[in-house]
Each structure stands twice: as C-alpha cells, then as structure tokens.
ModelCIF file with pLDDT and N, C-alpha, C, O atoms, coordinates in Angstrom:
data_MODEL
#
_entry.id   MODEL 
#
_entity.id                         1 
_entity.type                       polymer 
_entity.pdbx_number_of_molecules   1 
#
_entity_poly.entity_id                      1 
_entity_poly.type                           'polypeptide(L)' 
_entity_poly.nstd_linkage                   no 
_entity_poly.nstd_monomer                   no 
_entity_poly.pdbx_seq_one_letter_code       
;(UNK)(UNK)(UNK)(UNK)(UNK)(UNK)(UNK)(UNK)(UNK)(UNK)(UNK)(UNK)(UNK)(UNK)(UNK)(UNK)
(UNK)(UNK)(UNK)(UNK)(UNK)(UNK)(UNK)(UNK)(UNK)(UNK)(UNK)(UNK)(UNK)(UNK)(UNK)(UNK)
(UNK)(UNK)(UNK)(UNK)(UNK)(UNK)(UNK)(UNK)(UNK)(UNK)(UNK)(UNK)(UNK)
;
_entity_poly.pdbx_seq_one_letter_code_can   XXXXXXXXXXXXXXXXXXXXXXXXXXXXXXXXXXXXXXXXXXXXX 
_entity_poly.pdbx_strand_id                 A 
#
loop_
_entity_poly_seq.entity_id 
_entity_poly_seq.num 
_entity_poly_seq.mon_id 
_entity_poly_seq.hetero 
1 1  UNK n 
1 2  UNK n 
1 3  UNK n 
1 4  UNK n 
1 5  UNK n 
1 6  UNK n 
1 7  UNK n 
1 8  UNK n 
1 9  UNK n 
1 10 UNK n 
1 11 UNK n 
1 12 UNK n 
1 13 UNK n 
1 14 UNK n 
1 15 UNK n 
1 16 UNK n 
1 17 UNK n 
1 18 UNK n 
1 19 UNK n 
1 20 UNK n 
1 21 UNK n 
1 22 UNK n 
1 23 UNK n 
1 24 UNK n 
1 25 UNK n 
1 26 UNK n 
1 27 UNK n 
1 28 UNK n 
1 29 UNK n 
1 30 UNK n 
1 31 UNK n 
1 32 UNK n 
1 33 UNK n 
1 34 UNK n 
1 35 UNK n 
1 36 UNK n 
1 37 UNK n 
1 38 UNK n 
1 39 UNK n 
1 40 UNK n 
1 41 UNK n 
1 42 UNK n 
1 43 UNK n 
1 44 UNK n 
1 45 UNK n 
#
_struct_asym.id          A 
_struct_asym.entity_id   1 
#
loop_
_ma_qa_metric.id 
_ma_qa_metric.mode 
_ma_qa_metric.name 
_ma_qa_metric.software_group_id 
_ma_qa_metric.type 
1 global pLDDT . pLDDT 
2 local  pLDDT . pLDDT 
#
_ma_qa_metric_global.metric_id      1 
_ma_qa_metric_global.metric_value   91.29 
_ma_qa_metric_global.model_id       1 
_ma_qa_metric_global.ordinal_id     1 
#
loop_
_ma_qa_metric_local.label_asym_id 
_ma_qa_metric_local.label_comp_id 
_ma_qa_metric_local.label_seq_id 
_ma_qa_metric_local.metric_id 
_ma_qa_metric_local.metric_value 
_ma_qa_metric_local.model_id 
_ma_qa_metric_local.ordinal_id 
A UNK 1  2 96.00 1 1  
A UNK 2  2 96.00 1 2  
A UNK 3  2 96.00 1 3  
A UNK 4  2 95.00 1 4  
A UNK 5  2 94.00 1 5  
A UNK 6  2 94.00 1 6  
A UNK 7  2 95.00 1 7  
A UNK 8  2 95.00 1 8  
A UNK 9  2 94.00 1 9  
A UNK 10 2 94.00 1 10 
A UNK 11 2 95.00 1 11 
A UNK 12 2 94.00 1 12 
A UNK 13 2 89.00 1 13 
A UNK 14 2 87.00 1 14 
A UNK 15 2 88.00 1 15 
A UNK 16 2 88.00 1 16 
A UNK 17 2 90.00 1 17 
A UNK 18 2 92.00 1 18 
A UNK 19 2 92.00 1 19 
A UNK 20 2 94.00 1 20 
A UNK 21 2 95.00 1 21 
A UNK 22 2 96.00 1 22 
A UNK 23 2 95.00 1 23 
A UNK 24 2 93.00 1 24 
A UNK 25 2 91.00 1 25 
A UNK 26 2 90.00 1 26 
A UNK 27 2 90.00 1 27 
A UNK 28 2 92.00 1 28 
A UNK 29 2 91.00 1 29 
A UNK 30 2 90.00 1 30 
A UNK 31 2 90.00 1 31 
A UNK 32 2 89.00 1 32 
A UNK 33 2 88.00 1 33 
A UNK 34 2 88.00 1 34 
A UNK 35 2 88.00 1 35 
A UNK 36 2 84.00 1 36 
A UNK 37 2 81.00 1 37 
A UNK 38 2 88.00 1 38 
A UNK 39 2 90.00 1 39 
A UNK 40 2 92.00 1 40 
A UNK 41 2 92.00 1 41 
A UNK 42 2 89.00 1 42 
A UNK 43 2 89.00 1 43 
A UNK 44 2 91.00 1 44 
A UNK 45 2 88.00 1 45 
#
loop_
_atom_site.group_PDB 
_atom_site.id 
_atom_site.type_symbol 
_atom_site.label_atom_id 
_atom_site.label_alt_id 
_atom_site.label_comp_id 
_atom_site.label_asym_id 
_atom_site.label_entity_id 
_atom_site.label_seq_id 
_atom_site.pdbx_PDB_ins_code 
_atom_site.Cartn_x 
_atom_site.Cartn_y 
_atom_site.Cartn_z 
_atom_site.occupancy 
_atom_site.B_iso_or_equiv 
_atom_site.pdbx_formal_charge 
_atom_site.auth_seq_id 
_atom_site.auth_comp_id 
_atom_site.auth_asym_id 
_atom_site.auth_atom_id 
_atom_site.pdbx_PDB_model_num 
ATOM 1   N N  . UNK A 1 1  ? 126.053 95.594  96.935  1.00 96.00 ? 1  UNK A N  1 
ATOM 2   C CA . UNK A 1 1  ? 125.439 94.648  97.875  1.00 96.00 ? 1  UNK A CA 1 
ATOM 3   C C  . UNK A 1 1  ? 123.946 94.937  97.901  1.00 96.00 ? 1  UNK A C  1 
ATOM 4   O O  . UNK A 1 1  ? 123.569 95.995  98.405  1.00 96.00 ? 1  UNK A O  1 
ATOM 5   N N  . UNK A 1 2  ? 123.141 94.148  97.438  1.00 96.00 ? 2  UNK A N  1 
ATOM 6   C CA . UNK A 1 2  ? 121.671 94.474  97.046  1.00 96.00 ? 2  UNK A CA 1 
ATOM 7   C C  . UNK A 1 2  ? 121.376 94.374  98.459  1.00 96.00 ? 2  UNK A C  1 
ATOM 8   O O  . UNK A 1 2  ? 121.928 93.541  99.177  1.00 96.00 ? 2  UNK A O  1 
ATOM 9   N N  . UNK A 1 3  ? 120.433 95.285  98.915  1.00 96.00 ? 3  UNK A N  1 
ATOM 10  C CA . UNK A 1 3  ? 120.082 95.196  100.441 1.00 96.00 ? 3  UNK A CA 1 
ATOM 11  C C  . UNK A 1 3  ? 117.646 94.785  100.029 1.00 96.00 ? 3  UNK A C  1 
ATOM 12  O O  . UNK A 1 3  ? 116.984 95.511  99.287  1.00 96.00 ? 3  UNK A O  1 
ATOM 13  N N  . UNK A 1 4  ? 117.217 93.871  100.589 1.00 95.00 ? 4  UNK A N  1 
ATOM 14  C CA . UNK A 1 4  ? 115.984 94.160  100.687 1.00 95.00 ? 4  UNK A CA 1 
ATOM 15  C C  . UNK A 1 4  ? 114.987 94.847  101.098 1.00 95.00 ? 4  UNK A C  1 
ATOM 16  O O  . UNK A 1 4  ? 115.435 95.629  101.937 1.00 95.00 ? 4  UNK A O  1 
ATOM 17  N N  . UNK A 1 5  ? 113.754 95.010  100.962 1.00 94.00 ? 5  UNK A N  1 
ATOM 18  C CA . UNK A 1 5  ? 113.149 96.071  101.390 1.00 94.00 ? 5  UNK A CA 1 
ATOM 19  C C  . UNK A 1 5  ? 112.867 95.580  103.176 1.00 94.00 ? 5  UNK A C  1 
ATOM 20  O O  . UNK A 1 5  ? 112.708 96.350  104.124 1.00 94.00 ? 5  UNK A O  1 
ATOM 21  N N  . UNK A 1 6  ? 112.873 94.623  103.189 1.00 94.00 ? 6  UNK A N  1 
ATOM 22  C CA . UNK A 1 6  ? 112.511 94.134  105.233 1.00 94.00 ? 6  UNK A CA 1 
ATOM 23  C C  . UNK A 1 6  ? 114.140 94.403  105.575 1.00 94.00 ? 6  UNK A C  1 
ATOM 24  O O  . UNK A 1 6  ? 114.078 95.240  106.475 1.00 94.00 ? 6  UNK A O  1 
ATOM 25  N N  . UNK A 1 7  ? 115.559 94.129  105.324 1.00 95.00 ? 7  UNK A N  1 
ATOM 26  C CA . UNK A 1 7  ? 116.491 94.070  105.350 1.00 95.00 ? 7  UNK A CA 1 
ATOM 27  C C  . UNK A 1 7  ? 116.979 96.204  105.694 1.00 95.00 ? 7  UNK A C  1 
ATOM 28  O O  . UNK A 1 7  ? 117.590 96.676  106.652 1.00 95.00 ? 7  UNK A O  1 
ATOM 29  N N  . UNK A 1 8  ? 116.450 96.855  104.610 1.00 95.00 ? 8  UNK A N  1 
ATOM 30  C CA . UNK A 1 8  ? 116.445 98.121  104.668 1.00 95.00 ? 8  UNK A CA 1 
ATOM 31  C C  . UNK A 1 8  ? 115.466 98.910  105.689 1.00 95.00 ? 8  UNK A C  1 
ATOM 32  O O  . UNK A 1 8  ? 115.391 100.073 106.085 1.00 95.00 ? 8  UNK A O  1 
ATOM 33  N N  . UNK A 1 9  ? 114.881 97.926  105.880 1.00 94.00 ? 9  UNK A N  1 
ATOM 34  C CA . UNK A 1 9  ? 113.485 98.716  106.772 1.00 94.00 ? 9  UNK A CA 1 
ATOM 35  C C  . UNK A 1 9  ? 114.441 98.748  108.457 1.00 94.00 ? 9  UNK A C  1 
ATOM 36  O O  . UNK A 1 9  ? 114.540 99.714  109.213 1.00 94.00 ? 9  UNK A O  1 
ATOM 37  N N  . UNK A 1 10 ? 114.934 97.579  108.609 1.00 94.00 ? 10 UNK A N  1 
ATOM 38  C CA . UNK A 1 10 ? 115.610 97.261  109.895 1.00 94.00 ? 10 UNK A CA 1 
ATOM 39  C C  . UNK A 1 10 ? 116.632 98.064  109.739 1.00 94.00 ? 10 UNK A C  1 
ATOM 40  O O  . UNK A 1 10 ? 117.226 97.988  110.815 1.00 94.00 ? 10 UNK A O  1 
ATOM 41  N N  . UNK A 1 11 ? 117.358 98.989  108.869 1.00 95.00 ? 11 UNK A N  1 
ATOM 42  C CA . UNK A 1 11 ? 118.155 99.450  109.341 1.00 95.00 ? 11 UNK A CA 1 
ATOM 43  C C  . UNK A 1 11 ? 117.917 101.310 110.187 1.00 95.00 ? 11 UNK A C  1 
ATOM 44  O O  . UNK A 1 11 ? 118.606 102.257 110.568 1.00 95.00 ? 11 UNK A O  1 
ATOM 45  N N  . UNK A 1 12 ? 116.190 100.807 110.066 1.00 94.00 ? 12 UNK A N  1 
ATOM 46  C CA . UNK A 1 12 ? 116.036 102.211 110.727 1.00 94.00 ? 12 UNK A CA 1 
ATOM 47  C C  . UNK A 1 12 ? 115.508 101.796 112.329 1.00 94.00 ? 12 UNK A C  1 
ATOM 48  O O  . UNK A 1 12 ? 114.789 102.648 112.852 1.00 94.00 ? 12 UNK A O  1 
ATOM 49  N N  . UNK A 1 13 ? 115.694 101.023 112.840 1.00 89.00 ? 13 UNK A N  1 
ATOM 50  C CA . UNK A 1 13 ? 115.017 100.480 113.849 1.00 89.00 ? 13 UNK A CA 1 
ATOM 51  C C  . UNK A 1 13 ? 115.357 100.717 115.181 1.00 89.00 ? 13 UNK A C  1 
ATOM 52  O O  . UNK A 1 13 ? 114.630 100.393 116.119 1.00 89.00 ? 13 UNK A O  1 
ATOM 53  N N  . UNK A 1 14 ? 116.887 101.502 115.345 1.00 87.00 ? 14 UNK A N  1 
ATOM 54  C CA . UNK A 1 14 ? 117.310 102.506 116.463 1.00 87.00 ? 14 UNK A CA 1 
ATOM 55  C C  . UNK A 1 14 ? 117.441 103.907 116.055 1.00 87.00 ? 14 UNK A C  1 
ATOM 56  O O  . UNK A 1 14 ? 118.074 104.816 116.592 1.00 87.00 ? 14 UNK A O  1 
ATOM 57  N N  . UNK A 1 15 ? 116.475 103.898 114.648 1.00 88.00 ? 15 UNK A N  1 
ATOM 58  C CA . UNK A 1 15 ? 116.277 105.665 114.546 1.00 88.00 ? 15 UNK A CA 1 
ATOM 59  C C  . UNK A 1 15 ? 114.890 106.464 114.947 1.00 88.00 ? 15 UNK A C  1 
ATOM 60  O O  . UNK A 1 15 ? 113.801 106.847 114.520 1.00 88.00 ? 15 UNK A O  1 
ATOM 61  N N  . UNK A 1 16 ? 115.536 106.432 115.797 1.00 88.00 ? 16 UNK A N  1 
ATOM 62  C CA . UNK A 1 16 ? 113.984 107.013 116.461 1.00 88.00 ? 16 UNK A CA 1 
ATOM 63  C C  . UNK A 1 16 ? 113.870 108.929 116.448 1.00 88.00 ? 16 UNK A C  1 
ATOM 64  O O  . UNK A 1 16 ? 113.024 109.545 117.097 1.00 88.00 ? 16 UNK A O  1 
ATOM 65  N N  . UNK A 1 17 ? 114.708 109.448 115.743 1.00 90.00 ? 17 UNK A N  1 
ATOM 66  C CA . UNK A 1 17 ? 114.550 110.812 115.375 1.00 90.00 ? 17 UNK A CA 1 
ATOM 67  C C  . UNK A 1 17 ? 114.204 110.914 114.243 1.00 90.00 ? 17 UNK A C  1 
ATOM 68  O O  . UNK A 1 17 ? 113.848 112.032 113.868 1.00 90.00 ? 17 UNK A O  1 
ATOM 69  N N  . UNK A 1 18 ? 114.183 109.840 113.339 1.00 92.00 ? 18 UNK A N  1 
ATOM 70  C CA . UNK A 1 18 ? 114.254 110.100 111.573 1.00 92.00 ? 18 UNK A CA 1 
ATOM 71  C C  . UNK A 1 18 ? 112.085 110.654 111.221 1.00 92.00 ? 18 UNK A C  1 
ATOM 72  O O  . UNK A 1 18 ? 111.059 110.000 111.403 1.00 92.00 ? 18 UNK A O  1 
ATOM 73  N N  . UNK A 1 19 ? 112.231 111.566 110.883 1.00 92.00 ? 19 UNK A N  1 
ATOM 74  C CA . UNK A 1 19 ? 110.977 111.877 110.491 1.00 92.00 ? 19 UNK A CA 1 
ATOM 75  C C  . UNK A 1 19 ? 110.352 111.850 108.736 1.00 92.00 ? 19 UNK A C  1 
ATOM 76  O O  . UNK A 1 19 ? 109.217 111.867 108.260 1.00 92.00 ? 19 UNK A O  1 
ATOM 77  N N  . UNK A 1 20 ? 111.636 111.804 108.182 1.00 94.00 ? 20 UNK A N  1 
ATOM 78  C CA . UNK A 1 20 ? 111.590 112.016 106.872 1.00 94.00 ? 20 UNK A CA 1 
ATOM 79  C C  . UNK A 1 20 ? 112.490 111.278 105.964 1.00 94.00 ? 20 UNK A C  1 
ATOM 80  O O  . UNK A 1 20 ? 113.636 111.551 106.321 1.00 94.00 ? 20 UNK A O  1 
ATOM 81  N N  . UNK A 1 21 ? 112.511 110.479 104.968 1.00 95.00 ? 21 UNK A N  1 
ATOM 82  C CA . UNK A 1 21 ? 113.373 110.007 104.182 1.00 95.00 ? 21 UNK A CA 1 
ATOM 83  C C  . UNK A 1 21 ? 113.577 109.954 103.128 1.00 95.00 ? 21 UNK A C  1 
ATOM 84  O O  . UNK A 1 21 ? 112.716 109.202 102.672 1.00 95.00 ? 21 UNK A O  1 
ATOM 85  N N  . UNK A 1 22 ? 114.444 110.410 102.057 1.00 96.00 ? 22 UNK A N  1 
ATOM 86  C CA . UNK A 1 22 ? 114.634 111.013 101.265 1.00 96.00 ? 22 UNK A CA 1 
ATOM 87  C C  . UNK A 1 22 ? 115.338 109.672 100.031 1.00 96.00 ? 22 UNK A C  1 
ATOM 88  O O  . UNK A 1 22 ? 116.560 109.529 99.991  1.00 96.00 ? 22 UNK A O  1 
ATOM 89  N N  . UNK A 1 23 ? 114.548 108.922 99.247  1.00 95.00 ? 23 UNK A N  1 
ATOM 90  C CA . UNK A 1 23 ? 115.338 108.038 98.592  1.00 95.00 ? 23 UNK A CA 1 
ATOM 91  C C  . UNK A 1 23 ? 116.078 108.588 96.924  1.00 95.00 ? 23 UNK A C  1 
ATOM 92  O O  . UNK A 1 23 ? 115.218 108.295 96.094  1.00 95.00 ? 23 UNK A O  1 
ATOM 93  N N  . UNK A 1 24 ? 116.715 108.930 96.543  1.00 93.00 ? 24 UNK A N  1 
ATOM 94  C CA . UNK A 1 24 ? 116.747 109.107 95.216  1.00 93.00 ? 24 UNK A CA 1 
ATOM 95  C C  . UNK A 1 24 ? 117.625 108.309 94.619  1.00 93.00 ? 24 UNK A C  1 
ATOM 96  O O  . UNK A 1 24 ? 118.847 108.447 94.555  1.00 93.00 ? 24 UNK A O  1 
ATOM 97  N N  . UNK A 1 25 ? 116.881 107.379 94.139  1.00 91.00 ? 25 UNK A N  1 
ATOM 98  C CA . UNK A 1 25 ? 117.036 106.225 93.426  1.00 91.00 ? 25 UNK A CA 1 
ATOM 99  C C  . UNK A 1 25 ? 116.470 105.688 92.879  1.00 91.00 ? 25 UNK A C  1 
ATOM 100 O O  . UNK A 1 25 ? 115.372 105.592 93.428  1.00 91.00 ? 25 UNK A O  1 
ATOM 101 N N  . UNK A 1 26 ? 116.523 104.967 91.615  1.00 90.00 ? 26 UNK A N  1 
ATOM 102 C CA . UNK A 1 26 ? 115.299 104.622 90.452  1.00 90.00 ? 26 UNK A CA 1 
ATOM 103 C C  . UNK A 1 26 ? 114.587 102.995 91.093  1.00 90.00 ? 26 UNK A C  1 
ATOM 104 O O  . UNK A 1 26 ? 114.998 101.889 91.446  1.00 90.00 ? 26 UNK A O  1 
ATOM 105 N N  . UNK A 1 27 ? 113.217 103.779 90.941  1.00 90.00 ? 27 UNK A N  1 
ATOM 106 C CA . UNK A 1 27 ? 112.056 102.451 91.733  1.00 90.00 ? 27 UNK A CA 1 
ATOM 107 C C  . UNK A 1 27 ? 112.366 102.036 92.990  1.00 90.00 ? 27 UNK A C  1 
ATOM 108 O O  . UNK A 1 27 ? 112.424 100.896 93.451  1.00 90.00 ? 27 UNK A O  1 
ATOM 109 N N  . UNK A 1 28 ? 112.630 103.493 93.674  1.00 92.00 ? 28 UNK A N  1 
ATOM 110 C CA . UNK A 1 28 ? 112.523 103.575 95.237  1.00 92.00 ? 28 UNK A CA 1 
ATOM 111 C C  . UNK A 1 28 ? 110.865 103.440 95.571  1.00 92.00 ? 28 UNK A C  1 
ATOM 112 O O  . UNK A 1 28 ? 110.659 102.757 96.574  1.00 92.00 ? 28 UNK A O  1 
ATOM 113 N N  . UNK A 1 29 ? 109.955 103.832 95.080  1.00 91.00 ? 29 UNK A N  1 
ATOM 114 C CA . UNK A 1 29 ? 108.749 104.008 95.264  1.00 91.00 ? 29 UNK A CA 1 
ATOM 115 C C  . UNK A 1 29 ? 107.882 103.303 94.302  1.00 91.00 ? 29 UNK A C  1 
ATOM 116 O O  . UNK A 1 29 ? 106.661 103.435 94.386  1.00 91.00 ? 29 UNK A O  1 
ATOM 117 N N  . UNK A 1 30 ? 108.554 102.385 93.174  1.00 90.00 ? 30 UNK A N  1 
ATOM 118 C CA . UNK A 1 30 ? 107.576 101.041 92.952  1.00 90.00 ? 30 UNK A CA 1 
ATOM 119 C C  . UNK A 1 30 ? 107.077 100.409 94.156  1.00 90.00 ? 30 UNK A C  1 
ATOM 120 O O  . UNK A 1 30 ? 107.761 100.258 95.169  1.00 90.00 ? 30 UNK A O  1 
ATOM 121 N N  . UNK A 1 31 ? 105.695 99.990  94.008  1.00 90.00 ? 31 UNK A N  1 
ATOM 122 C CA . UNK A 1 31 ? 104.792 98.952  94.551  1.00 90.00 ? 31 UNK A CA 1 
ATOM 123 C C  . UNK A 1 31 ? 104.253 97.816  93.855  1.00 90.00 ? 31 UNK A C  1 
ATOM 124 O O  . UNK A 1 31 ? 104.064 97.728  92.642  1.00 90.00 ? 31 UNK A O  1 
ATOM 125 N N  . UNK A 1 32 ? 104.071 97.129  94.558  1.00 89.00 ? 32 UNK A N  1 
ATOM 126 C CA . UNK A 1 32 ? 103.483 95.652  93.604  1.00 89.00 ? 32 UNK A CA 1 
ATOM 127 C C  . UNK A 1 32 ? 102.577 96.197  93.606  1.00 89.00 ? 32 UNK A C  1 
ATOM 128 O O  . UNK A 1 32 ? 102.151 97.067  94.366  1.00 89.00 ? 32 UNK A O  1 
ATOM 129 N N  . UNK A 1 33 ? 101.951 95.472  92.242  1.00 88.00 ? 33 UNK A N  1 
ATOM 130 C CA . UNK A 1 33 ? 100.318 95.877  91.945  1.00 88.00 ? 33 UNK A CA 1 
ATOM 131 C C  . UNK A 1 33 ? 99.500  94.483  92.389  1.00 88.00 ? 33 UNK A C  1 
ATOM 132 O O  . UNK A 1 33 ? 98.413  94.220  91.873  1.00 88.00 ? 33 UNK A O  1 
ATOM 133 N N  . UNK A 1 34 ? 100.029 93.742  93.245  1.00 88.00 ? 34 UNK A N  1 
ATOM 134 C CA . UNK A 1 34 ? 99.524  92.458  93.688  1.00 88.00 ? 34 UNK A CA 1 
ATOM 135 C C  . UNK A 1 34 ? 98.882  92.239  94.977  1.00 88.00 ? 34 UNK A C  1 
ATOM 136 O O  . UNK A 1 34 ? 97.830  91.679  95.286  1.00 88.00 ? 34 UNK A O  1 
ATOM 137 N N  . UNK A 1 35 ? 100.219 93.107  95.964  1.00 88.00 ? 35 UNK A N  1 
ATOM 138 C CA . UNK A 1 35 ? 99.899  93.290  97.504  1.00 88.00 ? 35 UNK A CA 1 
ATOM 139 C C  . UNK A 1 35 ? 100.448 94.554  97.876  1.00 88.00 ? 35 UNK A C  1 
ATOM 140 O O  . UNK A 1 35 ? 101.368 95.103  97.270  1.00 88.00 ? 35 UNK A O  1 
ATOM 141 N N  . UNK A 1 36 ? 99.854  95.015  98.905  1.00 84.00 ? 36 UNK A N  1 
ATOM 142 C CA . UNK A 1 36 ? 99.356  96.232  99.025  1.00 84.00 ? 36 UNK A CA 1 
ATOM 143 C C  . UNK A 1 36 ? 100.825 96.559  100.013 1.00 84.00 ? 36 UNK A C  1 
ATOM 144 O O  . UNK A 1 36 ? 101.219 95.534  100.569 1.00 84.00 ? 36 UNK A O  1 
ATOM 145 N N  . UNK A 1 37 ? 101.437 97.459  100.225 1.00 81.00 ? 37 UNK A N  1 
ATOM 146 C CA . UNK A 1 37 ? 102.278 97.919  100.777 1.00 81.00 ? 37 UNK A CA 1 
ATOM 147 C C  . UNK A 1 37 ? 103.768 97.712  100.140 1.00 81.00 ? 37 UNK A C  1 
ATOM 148 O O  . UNK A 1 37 ? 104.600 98.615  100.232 1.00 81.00 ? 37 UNK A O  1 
ATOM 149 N N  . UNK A 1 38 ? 103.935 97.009  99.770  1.00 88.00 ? 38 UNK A N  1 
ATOM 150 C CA . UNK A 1 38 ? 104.961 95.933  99.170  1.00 88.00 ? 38 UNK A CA 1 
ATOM 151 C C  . UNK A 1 38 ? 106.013 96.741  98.226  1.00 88.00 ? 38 UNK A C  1 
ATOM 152 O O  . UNK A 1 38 ? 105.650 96.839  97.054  1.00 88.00 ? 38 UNK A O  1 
ATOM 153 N N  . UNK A 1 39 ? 107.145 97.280  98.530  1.00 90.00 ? 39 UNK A N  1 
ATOM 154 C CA . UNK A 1 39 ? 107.819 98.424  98.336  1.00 90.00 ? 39 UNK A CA 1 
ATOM 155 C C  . UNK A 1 39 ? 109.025 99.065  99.200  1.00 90.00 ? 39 UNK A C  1 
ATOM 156 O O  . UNK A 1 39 ? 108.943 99.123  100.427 1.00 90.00 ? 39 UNK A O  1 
ATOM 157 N N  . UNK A 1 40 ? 109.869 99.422  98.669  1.00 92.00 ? 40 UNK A N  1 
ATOM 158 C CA . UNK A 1 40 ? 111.214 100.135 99.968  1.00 92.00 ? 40 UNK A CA 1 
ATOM 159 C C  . UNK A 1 40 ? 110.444 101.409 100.239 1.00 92.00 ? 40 UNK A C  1 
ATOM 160 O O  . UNK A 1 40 ? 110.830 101.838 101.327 1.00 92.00 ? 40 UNK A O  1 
ATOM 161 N N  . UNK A 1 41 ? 109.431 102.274 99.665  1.00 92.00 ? 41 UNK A N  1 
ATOM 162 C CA . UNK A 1 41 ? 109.471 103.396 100.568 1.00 92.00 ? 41 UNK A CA 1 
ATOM 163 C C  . UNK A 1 41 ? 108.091 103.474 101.323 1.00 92.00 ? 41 UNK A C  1 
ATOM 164 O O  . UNK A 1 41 ? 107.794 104.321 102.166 1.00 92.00 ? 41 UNK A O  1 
ATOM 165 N N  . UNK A 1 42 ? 107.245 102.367 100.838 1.00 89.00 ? 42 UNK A N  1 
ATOM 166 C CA . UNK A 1 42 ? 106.280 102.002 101.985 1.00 89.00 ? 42 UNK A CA 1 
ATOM 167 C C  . UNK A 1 42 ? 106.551 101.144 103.108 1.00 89.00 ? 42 UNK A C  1 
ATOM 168 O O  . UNK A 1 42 ? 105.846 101.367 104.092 1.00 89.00 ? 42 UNK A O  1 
ATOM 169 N N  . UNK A 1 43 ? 107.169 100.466 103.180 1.00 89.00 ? 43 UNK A N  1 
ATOM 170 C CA . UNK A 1 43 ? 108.103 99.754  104.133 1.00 89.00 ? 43 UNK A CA 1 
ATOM 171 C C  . UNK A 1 43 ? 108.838 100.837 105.537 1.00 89.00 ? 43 UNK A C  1 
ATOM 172 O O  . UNK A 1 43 ? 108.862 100.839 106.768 1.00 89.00 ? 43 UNK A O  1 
ATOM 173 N N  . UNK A 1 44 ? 109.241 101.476 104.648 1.00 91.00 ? 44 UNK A N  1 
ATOM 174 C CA . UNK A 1 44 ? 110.028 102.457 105.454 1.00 91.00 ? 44 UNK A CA 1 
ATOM 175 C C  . UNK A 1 44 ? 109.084 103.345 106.745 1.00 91.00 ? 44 UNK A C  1 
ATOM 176 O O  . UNK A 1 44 ? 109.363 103.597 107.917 1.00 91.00 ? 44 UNK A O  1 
ATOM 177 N N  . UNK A 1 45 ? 107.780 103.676 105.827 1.00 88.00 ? 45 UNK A N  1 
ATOM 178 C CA . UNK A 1 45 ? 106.631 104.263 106.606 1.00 88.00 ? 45 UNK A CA 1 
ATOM 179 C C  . UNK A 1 45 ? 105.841 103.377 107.975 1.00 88.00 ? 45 UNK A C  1 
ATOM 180 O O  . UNK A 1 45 ? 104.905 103.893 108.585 1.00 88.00 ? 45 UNK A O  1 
#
C-alpha cells in the first residue's frame, strides 16, 4: 500500500514524544531538485 510523503507525515501527528526517526529504506531521503523540502524524510522534520 504505497503511503505518500503528506499521507506519512500525518501519521506522526499524535506523536508528540518521537524525537528521532529512523527510515531504512531505499530513497527515504531523495529530494526534488525542483522544490525545496519535497521528500519523506524532510517532511517528517
């Protein structure tokens, strides 16, 4: 079930202890080279 990066971002949105997140998964941390933030682990931040 492909989840999106706004879709994934909301699922931290009653975590209010999470300080750190740990993705290991391939092109967790691609960014567009177009617009600036645009990414699951900048999203997350």
């Amino acid at each position: 079930h492909l989840v999106d990066a706004a879709a994934f971002q909301a699922l931290f949105a009653d975590a209010r202890a999470t300080r750190l997140a740990i993705l290991n998964a391939c092109q967790t941390a691609a960014t567009s080279d177009q617009r600036p933030l645009v990414g699951l682990a900048p999203s997350l931040l």
